[in-house]
ModelCIF file with pLDDT and N, C-alpha, C, O atoms, coordinates in Angstrom:
data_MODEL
#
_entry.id   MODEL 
#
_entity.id                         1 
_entity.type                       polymer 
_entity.pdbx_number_of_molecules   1 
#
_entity_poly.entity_id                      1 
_entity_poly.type                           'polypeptide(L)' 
_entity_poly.nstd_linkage                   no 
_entity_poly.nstd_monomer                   no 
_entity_poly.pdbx_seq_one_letter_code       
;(UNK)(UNK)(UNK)(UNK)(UNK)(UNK)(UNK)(UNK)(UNK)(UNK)(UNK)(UNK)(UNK)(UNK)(UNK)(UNK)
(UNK)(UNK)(UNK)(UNK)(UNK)(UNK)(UNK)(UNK)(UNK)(UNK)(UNK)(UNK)(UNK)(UNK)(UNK)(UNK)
(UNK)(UNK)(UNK)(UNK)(UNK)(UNK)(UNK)(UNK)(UNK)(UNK)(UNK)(UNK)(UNK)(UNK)(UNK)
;
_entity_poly.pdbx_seq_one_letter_code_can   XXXXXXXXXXXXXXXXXXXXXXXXXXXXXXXXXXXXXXXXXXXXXXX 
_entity_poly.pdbx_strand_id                 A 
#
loop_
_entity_poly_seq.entity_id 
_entity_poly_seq.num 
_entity_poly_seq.mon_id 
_entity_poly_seq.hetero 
1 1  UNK n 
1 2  UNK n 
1 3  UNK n 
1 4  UNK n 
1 5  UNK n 
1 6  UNK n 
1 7  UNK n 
1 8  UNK n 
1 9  UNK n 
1 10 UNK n 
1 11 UNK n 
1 12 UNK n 
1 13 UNK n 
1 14 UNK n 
1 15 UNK n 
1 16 UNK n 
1 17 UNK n 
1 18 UNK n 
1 19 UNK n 
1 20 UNK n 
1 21 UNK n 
1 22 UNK n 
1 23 UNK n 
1 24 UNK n 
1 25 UNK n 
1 26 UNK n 
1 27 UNK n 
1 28 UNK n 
1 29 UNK n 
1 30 UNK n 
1 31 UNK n 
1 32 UNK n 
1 33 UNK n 
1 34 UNK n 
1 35 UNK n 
1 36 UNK n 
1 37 UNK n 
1 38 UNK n 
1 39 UNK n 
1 40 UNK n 
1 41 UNK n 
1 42 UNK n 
1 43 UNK n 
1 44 UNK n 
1 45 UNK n 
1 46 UNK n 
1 47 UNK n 
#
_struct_asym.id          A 
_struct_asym.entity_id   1 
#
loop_
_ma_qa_metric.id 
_ma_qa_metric.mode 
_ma_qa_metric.name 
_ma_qa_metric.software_group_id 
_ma_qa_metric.type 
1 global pLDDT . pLDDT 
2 local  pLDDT . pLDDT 
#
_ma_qa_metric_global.metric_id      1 
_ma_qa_metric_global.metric_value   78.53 
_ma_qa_metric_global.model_id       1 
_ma_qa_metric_global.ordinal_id     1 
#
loop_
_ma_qa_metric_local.label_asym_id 
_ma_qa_metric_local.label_comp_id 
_ma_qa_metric_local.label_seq_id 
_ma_qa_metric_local.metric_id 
_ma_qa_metric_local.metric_value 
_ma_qa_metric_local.model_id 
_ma_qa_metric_local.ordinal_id 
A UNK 1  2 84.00 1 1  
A UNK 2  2 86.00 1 2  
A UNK 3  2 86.00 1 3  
A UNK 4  2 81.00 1 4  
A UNK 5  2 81.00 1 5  
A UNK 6  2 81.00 1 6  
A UNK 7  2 80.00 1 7  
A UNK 8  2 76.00 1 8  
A UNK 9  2 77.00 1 9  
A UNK 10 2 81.00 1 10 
A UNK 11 2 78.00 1 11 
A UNK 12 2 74.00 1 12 
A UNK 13 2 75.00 1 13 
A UNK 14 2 75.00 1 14 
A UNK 15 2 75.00 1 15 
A UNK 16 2 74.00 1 16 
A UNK 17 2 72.00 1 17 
A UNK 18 2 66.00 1 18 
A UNK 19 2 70.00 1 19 
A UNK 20 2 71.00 1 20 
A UNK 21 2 74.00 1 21 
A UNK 22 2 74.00 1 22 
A UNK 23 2 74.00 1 23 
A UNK 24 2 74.00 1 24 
A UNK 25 2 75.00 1 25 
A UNK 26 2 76.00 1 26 
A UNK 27 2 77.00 1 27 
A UNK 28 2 77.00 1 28 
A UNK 29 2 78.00 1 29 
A UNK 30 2 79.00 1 30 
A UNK 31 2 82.00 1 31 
A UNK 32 2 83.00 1 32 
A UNK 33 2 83.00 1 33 
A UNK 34 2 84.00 1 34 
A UNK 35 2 84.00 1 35 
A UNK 36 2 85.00 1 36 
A UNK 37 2 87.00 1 37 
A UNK 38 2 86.00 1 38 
A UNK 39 2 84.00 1 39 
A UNK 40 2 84.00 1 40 
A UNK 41 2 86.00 1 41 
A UNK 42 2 83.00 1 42 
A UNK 43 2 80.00 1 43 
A UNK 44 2 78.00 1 44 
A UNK 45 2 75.00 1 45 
A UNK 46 2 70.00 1 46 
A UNK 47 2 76.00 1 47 
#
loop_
_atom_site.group_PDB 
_atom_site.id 
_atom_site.type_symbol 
_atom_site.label_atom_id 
_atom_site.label_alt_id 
_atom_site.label_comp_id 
_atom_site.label_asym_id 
_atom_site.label_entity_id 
_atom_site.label_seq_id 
_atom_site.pdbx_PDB_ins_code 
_atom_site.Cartn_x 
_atom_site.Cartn_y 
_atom_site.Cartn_z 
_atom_site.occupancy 
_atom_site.B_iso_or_equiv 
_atom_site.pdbx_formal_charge 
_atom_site.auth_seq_id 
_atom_site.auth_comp_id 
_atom_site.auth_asym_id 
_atom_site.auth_atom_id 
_atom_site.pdbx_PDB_model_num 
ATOM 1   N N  . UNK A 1 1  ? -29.861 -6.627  54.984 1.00 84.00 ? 1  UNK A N  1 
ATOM 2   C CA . UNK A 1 1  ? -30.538 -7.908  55.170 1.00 84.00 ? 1  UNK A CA 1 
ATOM 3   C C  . UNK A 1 1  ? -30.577 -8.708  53.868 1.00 84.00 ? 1  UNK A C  1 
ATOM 4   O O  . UNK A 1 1  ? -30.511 -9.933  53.962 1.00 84.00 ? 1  UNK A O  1 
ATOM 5   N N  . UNK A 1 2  ? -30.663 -8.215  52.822 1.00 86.00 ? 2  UNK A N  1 
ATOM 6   C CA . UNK A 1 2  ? -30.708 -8.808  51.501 1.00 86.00 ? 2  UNK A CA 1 
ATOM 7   C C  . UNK A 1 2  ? -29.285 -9.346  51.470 1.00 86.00 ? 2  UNK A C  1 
ATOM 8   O O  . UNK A 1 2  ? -29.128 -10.567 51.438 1.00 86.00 ? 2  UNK A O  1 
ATOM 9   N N  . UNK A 1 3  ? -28.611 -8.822  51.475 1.00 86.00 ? 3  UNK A N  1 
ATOM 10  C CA . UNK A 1 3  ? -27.164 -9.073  51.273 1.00 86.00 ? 3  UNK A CA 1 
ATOM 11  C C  . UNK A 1 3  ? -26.669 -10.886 52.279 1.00 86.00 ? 3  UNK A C  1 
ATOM 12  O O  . UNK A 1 3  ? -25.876 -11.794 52.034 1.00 86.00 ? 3  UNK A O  1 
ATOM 13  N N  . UNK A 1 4  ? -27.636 -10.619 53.357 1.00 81.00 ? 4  UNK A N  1 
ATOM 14  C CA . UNK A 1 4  ? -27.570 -11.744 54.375 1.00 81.00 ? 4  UNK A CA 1 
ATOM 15  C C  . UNK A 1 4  ? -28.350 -12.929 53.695 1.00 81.00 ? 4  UNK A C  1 
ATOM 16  O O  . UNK A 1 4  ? -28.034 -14.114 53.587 1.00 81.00 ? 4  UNK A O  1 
ATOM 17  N N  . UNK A 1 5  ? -29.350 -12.318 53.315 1.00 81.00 ? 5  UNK A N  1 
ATOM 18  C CA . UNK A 1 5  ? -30.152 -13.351 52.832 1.00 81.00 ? 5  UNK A CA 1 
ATOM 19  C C  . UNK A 1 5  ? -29.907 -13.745 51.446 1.00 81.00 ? 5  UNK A C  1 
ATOM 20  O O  . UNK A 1 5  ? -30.362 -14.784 50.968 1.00 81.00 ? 5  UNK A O  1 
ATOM 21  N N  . UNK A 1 6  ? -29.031 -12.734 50.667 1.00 81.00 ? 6  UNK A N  1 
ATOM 22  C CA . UNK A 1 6  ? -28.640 -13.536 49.351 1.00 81.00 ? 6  UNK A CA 1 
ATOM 23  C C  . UNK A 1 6  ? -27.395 -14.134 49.975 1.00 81.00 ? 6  UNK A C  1 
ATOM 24  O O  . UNK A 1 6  ? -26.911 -14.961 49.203 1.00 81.00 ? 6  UNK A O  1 
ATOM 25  N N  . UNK A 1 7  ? -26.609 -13.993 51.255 1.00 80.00 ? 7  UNK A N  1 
ATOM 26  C CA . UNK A 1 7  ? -25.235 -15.222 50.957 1.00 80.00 ? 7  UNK A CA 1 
ATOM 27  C C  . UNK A 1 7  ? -25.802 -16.464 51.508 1.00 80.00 ? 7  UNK A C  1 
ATOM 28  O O  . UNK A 1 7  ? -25.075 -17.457 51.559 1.00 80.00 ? 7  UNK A O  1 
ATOM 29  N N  . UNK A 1 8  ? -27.132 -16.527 51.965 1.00 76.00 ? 8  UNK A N  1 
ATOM 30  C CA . UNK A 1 8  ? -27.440 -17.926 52.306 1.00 76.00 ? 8  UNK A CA 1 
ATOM 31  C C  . UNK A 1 8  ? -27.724 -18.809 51.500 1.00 76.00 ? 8  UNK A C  1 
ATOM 32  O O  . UNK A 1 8  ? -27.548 -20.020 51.635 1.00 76.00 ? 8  UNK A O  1 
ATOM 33  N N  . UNK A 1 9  ? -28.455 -17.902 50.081 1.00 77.00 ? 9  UNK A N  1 
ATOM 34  C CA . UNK A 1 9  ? -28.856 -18.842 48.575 1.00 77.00 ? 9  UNK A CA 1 
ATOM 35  C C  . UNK A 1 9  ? -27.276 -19.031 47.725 1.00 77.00 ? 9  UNK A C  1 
ATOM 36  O O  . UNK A 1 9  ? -27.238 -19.644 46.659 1.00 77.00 ? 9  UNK A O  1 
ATOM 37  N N  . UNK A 1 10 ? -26.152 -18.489 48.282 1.00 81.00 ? 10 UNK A N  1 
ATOM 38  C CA . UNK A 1 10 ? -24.992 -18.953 47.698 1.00 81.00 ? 10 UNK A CA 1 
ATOM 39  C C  . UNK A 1 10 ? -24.246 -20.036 48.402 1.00 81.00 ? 10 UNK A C  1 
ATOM 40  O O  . UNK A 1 10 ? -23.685 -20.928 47.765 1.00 81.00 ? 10 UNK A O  1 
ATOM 41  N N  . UNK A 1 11 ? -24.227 -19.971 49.799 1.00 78.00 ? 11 UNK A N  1 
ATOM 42  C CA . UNK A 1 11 ? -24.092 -21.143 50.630 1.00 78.00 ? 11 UNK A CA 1 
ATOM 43  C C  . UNK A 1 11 ? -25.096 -22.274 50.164 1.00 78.00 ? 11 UNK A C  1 
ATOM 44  O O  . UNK A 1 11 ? -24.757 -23.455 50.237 1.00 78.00 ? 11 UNK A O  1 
ATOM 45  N N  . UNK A 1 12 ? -26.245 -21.923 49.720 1.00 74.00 ? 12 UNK A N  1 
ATOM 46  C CA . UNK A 1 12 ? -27.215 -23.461 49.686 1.00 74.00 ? 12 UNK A CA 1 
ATOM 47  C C  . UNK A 1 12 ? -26.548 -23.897 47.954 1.00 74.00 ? 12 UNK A C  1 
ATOM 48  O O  . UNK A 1 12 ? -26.773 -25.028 47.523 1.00 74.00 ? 12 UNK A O  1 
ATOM 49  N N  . UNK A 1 13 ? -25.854 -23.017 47.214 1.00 75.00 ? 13 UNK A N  1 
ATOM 50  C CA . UNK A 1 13 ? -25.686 -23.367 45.704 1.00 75.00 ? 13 UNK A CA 1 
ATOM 51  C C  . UNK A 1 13 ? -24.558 -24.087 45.872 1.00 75.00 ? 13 UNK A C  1 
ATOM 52  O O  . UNK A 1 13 ? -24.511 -25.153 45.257 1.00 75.00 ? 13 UNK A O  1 
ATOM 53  N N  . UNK A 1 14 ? -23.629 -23.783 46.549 1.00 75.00 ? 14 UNK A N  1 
ATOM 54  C CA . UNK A 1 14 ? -22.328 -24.516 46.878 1.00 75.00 ? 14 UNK A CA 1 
ATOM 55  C C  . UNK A 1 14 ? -22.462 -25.589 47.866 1.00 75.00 ? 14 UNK A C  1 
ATOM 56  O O  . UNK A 1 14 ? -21.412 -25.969 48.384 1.00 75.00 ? 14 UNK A O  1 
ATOM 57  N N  . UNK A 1 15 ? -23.518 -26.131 48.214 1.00 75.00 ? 15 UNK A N  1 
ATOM 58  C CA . UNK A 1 15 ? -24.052 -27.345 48.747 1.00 75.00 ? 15 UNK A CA 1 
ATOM 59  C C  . UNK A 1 15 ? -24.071 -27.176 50.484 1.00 75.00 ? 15 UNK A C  1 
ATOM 60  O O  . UNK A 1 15 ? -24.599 -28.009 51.221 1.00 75.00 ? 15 UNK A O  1 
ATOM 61  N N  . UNK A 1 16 ? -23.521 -26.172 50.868 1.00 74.00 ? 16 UNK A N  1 
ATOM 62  C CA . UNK A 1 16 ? -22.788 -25.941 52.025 1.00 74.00 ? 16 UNK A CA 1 
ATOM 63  C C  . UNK A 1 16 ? -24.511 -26.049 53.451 1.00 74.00 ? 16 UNK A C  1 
ATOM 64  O O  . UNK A 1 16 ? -25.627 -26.307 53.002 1.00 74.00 ? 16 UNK A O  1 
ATOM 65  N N  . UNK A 1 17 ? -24.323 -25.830 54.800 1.00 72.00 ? 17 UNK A N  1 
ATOM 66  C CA . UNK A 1 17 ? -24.765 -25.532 55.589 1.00 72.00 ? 17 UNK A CA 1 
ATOM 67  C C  . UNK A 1 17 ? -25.161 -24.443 56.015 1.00 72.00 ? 17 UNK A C  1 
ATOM 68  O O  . UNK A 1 17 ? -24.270 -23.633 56.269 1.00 72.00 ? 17 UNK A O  1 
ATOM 69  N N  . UNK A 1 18 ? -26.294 -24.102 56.201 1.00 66.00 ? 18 UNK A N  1 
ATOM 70  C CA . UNK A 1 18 ? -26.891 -22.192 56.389 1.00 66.00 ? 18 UNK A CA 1 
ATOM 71  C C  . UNK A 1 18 ? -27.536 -22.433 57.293 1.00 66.00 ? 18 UNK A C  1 
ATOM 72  O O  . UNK A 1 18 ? -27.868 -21.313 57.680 1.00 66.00 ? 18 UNK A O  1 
ATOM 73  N N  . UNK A 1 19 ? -28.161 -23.435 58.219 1.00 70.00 ? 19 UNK A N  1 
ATOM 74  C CA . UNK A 1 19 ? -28.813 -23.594 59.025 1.00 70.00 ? 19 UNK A CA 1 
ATOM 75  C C  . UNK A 1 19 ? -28.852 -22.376 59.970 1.00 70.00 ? 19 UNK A C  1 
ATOM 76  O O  . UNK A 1 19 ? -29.812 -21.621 60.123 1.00 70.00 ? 19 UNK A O  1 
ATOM 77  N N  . UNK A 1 20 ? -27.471 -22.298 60.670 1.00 71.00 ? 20 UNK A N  1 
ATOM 78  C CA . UNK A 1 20 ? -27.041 -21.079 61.740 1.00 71.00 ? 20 UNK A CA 1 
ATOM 79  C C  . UNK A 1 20 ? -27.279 -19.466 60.226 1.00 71.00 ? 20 UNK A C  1 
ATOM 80  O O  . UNK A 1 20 ? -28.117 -18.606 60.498 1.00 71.00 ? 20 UNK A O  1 
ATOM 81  N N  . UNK A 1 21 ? -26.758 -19.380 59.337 1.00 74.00 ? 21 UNK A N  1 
ATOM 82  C CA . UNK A 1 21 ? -27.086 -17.979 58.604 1.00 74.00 ? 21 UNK A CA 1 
ATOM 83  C C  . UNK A 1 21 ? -28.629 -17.924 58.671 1.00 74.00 ? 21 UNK A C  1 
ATOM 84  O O  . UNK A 1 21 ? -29.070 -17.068 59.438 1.00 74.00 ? 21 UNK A O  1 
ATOM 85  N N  . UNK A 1 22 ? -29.500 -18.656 58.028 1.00 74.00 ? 22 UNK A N  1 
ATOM 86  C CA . UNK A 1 22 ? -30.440 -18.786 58.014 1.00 74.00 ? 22 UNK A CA 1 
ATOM 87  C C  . UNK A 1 22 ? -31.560 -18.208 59.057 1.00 74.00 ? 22 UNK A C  1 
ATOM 88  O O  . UNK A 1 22 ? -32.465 -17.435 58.740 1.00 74.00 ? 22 UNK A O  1 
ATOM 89  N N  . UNK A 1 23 ? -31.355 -18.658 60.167 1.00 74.00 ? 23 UNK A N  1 
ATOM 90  C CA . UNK A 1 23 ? -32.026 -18.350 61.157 1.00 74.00 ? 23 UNK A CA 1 
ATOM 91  C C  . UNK A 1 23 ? -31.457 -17.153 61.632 1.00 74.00 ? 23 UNK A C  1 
ATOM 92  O O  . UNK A 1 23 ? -32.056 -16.675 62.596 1.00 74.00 ? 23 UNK A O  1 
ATOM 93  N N  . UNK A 1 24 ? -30.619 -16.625 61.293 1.00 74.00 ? 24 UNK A N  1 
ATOM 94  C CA . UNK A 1 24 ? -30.123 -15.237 61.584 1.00 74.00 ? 24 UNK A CA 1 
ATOM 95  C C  . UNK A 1 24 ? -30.851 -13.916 60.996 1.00 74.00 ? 24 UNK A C  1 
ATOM 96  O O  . UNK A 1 24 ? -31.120 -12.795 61.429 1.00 74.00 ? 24 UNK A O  1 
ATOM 97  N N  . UNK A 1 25 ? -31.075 -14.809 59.474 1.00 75.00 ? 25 UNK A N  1 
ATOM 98  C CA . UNK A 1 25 ? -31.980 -14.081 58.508 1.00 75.00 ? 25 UNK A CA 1 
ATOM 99  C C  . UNK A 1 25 ? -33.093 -13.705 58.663 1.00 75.00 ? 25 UNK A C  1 
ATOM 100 O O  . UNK A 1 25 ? -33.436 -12.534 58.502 1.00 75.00 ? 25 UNK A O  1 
ATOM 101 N N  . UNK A 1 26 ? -34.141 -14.997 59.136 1.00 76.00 ? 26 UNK A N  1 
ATOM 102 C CA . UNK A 1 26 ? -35.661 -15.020 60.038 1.00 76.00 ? 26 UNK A CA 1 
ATOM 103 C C  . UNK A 1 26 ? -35.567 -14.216 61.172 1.00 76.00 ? 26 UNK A C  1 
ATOM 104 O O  . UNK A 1 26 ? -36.600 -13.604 61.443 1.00 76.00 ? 26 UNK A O  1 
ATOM 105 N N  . UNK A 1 27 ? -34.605 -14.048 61.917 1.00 77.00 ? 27 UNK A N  1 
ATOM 106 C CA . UNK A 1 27 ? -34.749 -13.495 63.120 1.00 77.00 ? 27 UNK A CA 1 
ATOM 107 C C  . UNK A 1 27 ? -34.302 -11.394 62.840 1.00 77.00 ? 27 UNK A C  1 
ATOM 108 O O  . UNK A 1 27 ? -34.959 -10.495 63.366 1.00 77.00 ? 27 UNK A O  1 
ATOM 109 N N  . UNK A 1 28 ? -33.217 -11.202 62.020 1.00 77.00 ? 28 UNK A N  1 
ATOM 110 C CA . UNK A 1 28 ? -33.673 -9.912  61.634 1.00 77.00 ? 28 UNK A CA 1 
ATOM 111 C C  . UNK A 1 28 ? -34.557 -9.379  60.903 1.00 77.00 ? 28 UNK A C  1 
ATOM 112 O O  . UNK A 1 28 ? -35.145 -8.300  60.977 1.00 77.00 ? 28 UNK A O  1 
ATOM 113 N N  . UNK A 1 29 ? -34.603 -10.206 60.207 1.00 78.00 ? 29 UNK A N  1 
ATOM 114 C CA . UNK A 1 29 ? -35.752 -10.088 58.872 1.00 78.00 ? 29 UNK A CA 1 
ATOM 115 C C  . UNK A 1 29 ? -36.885 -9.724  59.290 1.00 78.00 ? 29 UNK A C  1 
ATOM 116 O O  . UNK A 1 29 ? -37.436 -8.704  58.876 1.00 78.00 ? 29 UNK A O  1 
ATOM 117 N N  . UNK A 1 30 ? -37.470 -10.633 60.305 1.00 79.00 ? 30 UNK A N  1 
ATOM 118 C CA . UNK A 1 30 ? -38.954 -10.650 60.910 1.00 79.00 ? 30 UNK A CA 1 
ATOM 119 C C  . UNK A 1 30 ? -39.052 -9.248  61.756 1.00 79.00 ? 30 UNK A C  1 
ATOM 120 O O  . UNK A 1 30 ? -40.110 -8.625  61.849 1.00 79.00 ? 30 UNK A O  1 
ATOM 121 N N  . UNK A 1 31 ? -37.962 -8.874  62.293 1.00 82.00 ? 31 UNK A N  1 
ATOM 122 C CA . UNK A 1 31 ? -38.005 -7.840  63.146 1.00 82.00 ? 31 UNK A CA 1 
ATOM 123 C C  . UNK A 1 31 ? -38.151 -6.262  62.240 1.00 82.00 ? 31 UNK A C  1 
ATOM 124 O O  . UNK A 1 31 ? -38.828 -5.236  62.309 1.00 82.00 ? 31 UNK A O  1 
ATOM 125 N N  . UNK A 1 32 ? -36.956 -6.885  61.315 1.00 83.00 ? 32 UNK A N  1 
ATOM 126 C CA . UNK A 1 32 ? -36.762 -5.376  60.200 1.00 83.00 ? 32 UNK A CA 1 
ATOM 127 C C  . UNK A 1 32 ? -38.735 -5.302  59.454 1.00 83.00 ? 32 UNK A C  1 
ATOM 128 O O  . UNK A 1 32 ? -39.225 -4.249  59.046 1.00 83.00 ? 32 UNK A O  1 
ATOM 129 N N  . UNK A 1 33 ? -39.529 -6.714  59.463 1.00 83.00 ? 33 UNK A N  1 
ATOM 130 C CA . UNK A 1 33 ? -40.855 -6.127  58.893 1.00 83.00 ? 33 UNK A CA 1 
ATOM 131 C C  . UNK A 1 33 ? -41.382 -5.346  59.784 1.00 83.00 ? 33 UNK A C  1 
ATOM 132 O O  . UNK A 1 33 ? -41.626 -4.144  59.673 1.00 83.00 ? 33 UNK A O  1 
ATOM 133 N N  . UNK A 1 34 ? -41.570 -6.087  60.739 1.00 84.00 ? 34 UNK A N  1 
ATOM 134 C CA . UNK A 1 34 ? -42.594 -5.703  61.930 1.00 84.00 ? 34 UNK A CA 1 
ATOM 135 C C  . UNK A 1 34 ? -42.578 -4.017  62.043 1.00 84.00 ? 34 UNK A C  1 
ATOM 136 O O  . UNK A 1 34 ? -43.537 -3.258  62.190 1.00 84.00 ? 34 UNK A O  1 
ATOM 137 N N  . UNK A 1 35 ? -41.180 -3.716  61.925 1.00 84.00 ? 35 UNK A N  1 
ATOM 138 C CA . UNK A 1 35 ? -41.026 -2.020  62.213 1.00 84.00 ? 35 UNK A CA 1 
ATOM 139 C C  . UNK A 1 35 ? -41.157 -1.048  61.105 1.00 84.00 ? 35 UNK A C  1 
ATOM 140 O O  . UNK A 1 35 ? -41.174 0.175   61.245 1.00 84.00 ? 35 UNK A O  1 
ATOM 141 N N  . UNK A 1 36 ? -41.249 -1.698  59.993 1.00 85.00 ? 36 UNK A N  1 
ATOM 142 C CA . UNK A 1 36 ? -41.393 -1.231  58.670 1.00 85.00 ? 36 UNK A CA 1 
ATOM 143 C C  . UNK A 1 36 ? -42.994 -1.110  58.556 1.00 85.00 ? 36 UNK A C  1 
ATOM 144 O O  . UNK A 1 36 ? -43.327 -0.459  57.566 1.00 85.00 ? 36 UNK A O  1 
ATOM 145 N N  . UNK A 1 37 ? -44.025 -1.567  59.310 1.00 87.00 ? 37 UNK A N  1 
ATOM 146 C CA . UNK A 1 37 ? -45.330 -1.358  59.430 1.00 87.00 ? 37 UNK A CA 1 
ATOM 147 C C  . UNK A 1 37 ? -45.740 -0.219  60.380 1.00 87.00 ? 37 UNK A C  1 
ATOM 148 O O  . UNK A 1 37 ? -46.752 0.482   60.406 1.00 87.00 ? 37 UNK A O  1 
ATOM 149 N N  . UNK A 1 38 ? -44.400 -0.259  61.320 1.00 86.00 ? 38 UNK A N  1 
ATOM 150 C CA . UNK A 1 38 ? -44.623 1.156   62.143 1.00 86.00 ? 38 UNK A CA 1 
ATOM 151 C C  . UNK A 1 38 ? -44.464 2.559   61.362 1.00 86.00 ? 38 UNK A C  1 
ATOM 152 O O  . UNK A 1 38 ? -45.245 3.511   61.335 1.00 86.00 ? 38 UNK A O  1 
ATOM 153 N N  . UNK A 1 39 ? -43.595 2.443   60.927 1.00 84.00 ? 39 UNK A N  1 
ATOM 154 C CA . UNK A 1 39 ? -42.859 3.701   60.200 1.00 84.00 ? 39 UNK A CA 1 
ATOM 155 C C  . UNK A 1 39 ? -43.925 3.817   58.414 1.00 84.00 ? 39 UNK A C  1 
ATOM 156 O O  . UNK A 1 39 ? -44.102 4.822   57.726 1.00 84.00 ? 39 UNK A O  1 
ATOM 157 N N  . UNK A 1 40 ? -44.263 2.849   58.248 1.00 84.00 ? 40 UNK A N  1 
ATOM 158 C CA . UNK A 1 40 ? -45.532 3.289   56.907 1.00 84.00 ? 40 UNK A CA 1 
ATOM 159 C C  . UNK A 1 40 ? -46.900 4.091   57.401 1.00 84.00 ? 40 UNK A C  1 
ATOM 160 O O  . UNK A 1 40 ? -47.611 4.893   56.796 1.00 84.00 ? 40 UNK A O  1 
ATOM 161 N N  . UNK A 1 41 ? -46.976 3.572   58.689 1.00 86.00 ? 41 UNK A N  1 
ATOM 162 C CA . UNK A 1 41 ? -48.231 4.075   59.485 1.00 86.00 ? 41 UNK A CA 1 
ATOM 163 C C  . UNK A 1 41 ? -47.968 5.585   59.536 1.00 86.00 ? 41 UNK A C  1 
ATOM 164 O O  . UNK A 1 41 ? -48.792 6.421   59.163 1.00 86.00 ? 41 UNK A O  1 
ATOM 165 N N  . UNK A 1 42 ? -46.556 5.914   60.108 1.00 83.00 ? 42 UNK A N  1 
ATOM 166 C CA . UNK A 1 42 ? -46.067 7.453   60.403 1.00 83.00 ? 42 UNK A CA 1 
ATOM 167 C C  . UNK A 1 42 ? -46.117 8.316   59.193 1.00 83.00 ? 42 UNK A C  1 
ATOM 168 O O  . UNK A 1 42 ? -46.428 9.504   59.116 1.00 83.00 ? 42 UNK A O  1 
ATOM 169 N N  . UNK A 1 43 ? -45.655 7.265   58.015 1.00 80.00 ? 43 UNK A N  1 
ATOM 170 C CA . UNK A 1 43 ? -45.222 8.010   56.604 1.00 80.00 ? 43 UNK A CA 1 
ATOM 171 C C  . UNK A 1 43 ? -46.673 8.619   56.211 1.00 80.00 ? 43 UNK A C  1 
ATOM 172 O O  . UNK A 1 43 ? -46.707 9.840   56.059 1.00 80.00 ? 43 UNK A O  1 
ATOM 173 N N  . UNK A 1 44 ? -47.669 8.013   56.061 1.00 78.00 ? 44 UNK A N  1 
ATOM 174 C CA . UNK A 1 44 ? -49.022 8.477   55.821 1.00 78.00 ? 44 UNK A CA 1 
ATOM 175 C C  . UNK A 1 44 ? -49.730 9.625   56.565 1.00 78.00 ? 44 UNK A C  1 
ATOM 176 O O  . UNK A 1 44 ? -50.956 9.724   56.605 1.00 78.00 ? 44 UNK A O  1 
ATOM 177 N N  . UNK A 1 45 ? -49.025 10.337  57.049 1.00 75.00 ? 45 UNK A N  1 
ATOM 178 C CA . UNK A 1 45 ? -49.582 11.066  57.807 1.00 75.00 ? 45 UNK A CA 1 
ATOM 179 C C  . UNK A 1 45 ? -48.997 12.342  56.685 1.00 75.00 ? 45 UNK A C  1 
ATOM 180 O O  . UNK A 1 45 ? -49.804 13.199  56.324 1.00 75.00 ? 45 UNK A O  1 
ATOM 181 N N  . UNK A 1 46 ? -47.970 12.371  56.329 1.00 70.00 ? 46 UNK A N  1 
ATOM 182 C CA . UNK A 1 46 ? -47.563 13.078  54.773 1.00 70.00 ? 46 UNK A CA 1 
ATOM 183 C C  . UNK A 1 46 ? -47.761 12.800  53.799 1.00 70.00 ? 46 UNK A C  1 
ATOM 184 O O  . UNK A 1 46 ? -47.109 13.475  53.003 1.00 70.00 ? 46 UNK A O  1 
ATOM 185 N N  . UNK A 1 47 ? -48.604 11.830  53.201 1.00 76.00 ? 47 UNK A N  1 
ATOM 186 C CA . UNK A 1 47 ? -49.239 11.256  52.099 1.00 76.00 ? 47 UNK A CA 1 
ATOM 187 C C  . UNK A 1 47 ? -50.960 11.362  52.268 1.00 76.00 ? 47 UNK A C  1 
ATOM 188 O O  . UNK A 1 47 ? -51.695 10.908  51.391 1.00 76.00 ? 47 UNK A O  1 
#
């Protein structure tokens, strides 16, 4: 996801359009947090 979301700050440096990357980014991104709150919840159960 980083990798997605850093070629969108190279598309915006080269003046270009990210509109469509962009929202690709928000839409995994948001999903990759949401589940990353599941799996910290699990991790604590060994911490």
């Amino acid at each position: 996801l980083r990798q997605l979301s850093l070629s969108v700050a190279r598309t915006l440096t080269a003046r270009g359009d990210a509109a469509n990357q962009a929202a690709l980014v928000k839409d995994l991104g948001t999903r990759f947090e949401a589940e990353s709150v599941e799996l910290v919840d699990d991790l604590l159960e060994a911490l």
